[in-house]
N, C-alpha and C. Protein backbone atom coordinates (compact mmCIF):
# COMPACT_ATOMS: atom_id res chain seq x y z
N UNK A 1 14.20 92.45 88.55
CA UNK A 1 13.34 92.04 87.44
C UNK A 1 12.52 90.84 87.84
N UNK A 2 11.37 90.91 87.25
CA UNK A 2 10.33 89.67 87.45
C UNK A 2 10.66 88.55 86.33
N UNK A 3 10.17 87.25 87.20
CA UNK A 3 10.67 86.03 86.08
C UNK A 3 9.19 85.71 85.36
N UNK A 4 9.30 85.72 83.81
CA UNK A 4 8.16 84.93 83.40
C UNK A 4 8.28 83.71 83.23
N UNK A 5 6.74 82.70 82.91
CA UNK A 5 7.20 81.69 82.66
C UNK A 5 6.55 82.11 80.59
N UNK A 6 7.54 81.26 80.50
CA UNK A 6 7.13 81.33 78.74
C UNK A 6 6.16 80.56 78.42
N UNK A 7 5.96 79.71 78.51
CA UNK A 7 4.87 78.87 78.90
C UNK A 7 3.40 78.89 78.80
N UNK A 8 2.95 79.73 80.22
CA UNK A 8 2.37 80.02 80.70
C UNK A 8 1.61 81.58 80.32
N UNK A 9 3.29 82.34 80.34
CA UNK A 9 2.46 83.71 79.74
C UNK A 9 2.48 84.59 81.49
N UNK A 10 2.90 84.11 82.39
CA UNK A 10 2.40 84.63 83.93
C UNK A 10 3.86 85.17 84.32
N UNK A 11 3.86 86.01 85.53
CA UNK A 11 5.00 86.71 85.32
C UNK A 11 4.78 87.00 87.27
N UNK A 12 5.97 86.85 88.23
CA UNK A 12 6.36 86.42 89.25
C UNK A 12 7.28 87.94 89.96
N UNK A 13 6.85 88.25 91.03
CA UNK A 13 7.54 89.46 91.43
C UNK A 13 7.79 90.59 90.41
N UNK A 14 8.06 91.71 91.51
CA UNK A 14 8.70 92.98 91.22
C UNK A 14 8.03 93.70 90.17
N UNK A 15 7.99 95.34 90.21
CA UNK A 15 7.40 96.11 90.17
C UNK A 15 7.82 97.15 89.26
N UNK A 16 7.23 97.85 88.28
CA UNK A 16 7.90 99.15 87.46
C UNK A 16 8.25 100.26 88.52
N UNK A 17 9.21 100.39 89.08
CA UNK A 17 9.61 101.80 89.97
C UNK A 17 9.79 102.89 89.13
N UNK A 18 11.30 102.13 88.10
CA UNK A 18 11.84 103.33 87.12
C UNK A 18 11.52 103.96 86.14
N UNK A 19 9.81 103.73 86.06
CA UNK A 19 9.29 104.63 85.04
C UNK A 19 9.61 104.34 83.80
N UNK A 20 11.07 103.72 83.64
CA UNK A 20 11.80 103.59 81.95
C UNK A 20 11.01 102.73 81.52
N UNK A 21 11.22 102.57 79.88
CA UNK A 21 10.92 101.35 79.38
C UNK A 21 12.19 100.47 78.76
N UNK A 22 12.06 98.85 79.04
CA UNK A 22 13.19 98.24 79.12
C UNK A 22 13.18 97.73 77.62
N UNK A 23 14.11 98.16 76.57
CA UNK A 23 14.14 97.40 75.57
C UNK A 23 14.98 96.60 74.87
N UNK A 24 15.39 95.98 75.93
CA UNK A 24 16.47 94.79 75.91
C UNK A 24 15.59 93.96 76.88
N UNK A 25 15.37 92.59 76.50
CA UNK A 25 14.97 91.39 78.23
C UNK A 25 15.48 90.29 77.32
N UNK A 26 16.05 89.36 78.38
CA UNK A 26 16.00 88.29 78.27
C UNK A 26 14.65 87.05 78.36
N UNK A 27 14.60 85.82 77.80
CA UNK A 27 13.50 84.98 78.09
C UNK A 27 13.24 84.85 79.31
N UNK A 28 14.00 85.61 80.33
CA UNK A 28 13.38 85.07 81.74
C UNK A 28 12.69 86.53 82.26
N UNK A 29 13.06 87.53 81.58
CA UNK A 29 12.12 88.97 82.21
C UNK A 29 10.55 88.98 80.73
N UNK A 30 9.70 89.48 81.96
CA UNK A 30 8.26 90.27 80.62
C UNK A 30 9.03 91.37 80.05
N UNK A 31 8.38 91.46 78.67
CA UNK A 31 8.70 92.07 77.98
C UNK A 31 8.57 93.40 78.21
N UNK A 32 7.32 93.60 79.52
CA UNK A 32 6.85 95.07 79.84
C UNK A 32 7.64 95.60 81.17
N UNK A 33 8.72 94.52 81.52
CA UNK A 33 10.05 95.35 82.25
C UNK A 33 9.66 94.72 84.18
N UNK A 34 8.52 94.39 83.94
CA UNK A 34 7.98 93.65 85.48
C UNK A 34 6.82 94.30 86.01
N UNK A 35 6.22 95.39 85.32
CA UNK A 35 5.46 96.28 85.82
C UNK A 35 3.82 95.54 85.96
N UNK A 36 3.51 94.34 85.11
CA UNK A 36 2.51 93.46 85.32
C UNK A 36 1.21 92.84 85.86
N UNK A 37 2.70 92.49 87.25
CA UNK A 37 2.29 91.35 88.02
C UNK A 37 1.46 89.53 87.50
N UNK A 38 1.56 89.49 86.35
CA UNK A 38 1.83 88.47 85.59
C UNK A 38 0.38 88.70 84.76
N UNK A 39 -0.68 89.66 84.58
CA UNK A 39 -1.38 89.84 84.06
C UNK A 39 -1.58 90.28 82.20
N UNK A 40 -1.02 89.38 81.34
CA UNK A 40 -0.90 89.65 80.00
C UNK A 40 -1.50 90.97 79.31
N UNK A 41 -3.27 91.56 79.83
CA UNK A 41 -3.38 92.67 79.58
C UNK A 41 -2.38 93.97 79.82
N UNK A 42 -2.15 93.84 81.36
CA UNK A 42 -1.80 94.92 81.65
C UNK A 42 -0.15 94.59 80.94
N UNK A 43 0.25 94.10 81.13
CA UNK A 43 1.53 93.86 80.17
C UNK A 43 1.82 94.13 79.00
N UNK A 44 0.56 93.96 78.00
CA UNK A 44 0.36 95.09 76.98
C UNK A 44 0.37 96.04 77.14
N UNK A 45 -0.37 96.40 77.86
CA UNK A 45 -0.76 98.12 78.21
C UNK A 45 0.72 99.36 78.13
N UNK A 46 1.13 98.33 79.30
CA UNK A 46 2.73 98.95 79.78
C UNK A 46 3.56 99.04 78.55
N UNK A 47 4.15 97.61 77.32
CA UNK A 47 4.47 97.29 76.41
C UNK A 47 4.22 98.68 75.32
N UNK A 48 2.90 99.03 75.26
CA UNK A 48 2.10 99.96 74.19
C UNK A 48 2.64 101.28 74.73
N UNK A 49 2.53 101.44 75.95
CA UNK A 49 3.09 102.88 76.36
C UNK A 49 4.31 103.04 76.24
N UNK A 50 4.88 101.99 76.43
CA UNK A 50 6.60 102.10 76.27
C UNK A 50 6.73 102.49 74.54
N UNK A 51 6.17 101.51 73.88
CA UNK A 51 6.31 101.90 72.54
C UNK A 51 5.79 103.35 71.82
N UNK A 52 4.91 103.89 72.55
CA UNK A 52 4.38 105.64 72.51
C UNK A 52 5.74 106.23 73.25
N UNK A 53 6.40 106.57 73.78
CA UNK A 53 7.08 107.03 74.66
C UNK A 53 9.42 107.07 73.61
N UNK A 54 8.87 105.23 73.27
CA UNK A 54 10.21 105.88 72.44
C UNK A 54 9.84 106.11 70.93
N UNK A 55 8.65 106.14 70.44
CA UNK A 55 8.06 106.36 69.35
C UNK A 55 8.35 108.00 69.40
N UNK A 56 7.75 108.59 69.98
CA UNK A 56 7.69 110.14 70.58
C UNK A 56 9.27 110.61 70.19
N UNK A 57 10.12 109.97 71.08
CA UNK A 57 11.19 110.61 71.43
C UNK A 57 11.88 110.34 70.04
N UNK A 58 11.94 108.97 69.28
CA UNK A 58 12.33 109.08 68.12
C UNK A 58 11.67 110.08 66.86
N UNK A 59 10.31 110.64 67.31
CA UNK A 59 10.17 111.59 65.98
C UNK A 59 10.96 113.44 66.44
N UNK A 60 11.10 112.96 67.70
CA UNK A 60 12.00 114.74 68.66
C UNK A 60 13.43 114.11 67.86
N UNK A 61 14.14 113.05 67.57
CA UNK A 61 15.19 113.21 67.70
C UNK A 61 15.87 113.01 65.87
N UNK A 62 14.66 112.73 64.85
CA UNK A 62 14.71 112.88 63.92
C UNK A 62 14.02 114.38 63.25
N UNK A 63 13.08 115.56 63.83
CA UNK A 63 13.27 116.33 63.99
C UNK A 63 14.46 117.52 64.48
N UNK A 64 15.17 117.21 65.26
CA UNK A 64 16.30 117.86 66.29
C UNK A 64 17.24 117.71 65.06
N UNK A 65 17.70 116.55 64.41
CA UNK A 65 19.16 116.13 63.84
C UNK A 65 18.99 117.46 62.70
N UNK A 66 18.25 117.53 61.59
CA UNK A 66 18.90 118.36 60.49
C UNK A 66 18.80 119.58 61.56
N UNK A 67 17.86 120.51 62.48
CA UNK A 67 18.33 121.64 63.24
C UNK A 67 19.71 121.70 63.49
N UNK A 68 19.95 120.28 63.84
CA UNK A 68 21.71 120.90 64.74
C UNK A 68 22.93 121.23 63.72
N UNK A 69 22.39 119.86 62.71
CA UNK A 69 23.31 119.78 61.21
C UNK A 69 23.44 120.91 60.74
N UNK A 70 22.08 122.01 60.66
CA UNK A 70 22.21 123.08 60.09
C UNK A 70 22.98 124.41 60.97
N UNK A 71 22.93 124.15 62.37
CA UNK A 71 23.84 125.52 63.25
C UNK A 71 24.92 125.07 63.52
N UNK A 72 25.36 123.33 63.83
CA UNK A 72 26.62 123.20 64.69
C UNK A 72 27.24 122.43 63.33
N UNK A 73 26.69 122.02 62.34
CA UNK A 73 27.66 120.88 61.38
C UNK A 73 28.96 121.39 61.65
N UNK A 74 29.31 122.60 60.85
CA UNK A 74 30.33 122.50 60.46
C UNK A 74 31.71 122.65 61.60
N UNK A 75 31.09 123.11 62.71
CA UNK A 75 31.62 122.59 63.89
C UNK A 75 32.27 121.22 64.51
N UNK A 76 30.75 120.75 64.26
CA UNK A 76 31.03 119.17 64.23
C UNK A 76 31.62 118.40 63.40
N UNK A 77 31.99 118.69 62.16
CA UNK A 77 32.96 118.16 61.04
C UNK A 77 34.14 118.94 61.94
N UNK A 78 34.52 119.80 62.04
CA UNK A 78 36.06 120.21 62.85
C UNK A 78 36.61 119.65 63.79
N UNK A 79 35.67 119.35 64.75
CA UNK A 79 35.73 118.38 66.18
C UNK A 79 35.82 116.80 66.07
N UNK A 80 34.94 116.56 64.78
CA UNK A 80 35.20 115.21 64.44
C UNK A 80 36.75 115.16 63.58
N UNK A 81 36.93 115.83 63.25
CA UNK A 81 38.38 116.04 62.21
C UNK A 81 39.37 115.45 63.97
N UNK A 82 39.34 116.64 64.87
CA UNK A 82 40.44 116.55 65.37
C UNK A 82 40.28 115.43 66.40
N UNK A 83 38.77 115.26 66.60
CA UNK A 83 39.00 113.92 67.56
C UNK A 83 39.61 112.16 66.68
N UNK A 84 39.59 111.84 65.13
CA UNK A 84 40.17 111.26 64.32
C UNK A 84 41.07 111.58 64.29
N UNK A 85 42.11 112.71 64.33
CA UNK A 85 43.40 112.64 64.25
C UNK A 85 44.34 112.36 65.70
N UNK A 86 43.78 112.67 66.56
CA UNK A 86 44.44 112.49 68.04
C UNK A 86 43.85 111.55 68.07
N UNK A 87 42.93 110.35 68.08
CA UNK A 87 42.75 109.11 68.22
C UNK A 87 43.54 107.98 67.39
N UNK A 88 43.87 108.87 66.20
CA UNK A 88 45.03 108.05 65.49
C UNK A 88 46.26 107.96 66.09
N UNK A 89 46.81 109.05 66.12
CA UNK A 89 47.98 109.17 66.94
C UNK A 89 48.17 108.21 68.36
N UNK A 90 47.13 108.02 68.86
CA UNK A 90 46.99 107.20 70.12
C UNK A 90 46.49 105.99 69.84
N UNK A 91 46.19 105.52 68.85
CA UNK A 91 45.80 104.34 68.39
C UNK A 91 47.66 103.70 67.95
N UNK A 92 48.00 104.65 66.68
CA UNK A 92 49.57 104.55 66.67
C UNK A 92 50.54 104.12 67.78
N UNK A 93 50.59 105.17 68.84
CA UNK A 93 51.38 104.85 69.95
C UNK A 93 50.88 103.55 70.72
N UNK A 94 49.43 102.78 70.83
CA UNK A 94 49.25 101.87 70.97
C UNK A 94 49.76 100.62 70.39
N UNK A 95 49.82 100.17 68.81
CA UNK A 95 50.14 99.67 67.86
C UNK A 95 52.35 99.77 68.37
N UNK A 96 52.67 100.80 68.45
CA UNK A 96 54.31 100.68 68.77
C UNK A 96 54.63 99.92 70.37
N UNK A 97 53.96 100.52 71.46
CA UNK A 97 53.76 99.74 72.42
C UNK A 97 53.77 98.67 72.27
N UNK A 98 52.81 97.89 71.64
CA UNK A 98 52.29 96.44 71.73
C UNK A 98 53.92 96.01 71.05
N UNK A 99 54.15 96.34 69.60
CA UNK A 99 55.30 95.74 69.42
C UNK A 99 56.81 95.81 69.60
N UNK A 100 56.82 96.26 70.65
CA UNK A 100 57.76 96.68 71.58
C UNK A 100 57.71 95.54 72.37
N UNK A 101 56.47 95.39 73.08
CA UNK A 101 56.11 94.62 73.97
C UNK A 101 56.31 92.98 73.51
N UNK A 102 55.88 92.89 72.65
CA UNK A 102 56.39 91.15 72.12
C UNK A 102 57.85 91.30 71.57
N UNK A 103 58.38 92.17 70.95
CA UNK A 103 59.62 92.10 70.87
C UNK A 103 60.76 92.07 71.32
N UNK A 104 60.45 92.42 72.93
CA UNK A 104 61.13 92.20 74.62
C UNK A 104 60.57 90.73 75.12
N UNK A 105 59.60 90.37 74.92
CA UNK A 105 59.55 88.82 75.18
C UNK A 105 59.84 87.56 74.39
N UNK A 106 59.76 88.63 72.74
CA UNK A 106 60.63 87.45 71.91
C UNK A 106 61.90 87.18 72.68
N UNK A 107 62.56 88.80 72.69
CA UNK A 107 64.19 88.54 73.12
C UNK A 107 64.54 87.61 74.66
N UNK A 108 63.52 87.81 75.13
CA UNK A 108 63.53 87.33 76.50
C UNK A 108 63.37 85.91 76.36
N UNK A 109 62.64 85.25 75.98
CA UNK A 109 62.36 83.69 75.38
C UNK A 109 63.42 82.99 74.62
N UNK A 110 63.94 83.80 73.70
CA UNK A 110 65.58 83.51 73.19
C UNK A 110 66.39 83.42 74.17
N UNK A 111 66.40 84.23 75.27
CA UNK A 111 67.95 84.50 76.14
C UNK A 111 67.47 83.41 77.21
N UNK A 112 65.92 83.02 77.70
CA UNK A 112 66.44 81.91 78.61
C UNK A 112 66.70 80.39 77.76
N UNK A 113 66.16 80.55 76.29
CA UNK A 113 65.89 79.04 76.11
C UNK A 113 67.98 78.88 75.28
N UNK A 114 68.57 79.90 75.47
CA UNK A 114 70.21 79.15 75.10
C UNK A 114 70.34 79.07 76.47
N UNK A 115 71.14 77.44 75.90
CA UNK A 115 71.40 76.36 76.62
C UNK A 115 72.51 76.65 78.10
């Protein structure tokens, strides 16, 4: 990733290879992922396309959802049923573990601290 200065607005090394658009940066990356070269236009440019690109994919993927709702729902309510119940169960056996586990170091903490 390229460093900007905030400042300044100018932006220091490295290059868009991965095509993606980055929408997470910290204050030290451009917002347009490094693709730049510290030029604020083109940093828009990149910025604007990125925002066409998951703009796009968010109207495919709010289109797509009632399609699937309508062939796989009730599938997916079954699968979600049984992946909630075997995650309970293993959440459970987690929860007995653990107090198992402090309840062998309670006992253990008792048996060295008599005198």
């Amino acid at each position: 990733m390229e460093k900007c200065d905030v400042k300044t607005g100018t932006c220091e090394g490295g290059t868009e290879t991965s095509g993606q658009c980055h929408q997470t940066q910290s204050h030290s990356q451009c917002a347009c992922g490094g693709g730049c070269g510290g030029d604020p236009a083109v940093c828009a440019m990149l910025m604007w396309k990125c925002v066409f690109k998951e703009s796009m994919r968010s109207v495919m993927v709010d289109i797509m959802k009632p399609k699937i709702q309508k062939k796989l729902g009730a599938k997916f309510d079954k699968a979600a049923d049984v992946v909630l119940e075997t995650m309970m169960v293993k959440f459970q056996s987690m929860v007995t573990v653990s107090k198992a586990k402090n309840d062998l170091e309670e006992k253990f903490r008792n048996l060295m601290s008599e005198g």
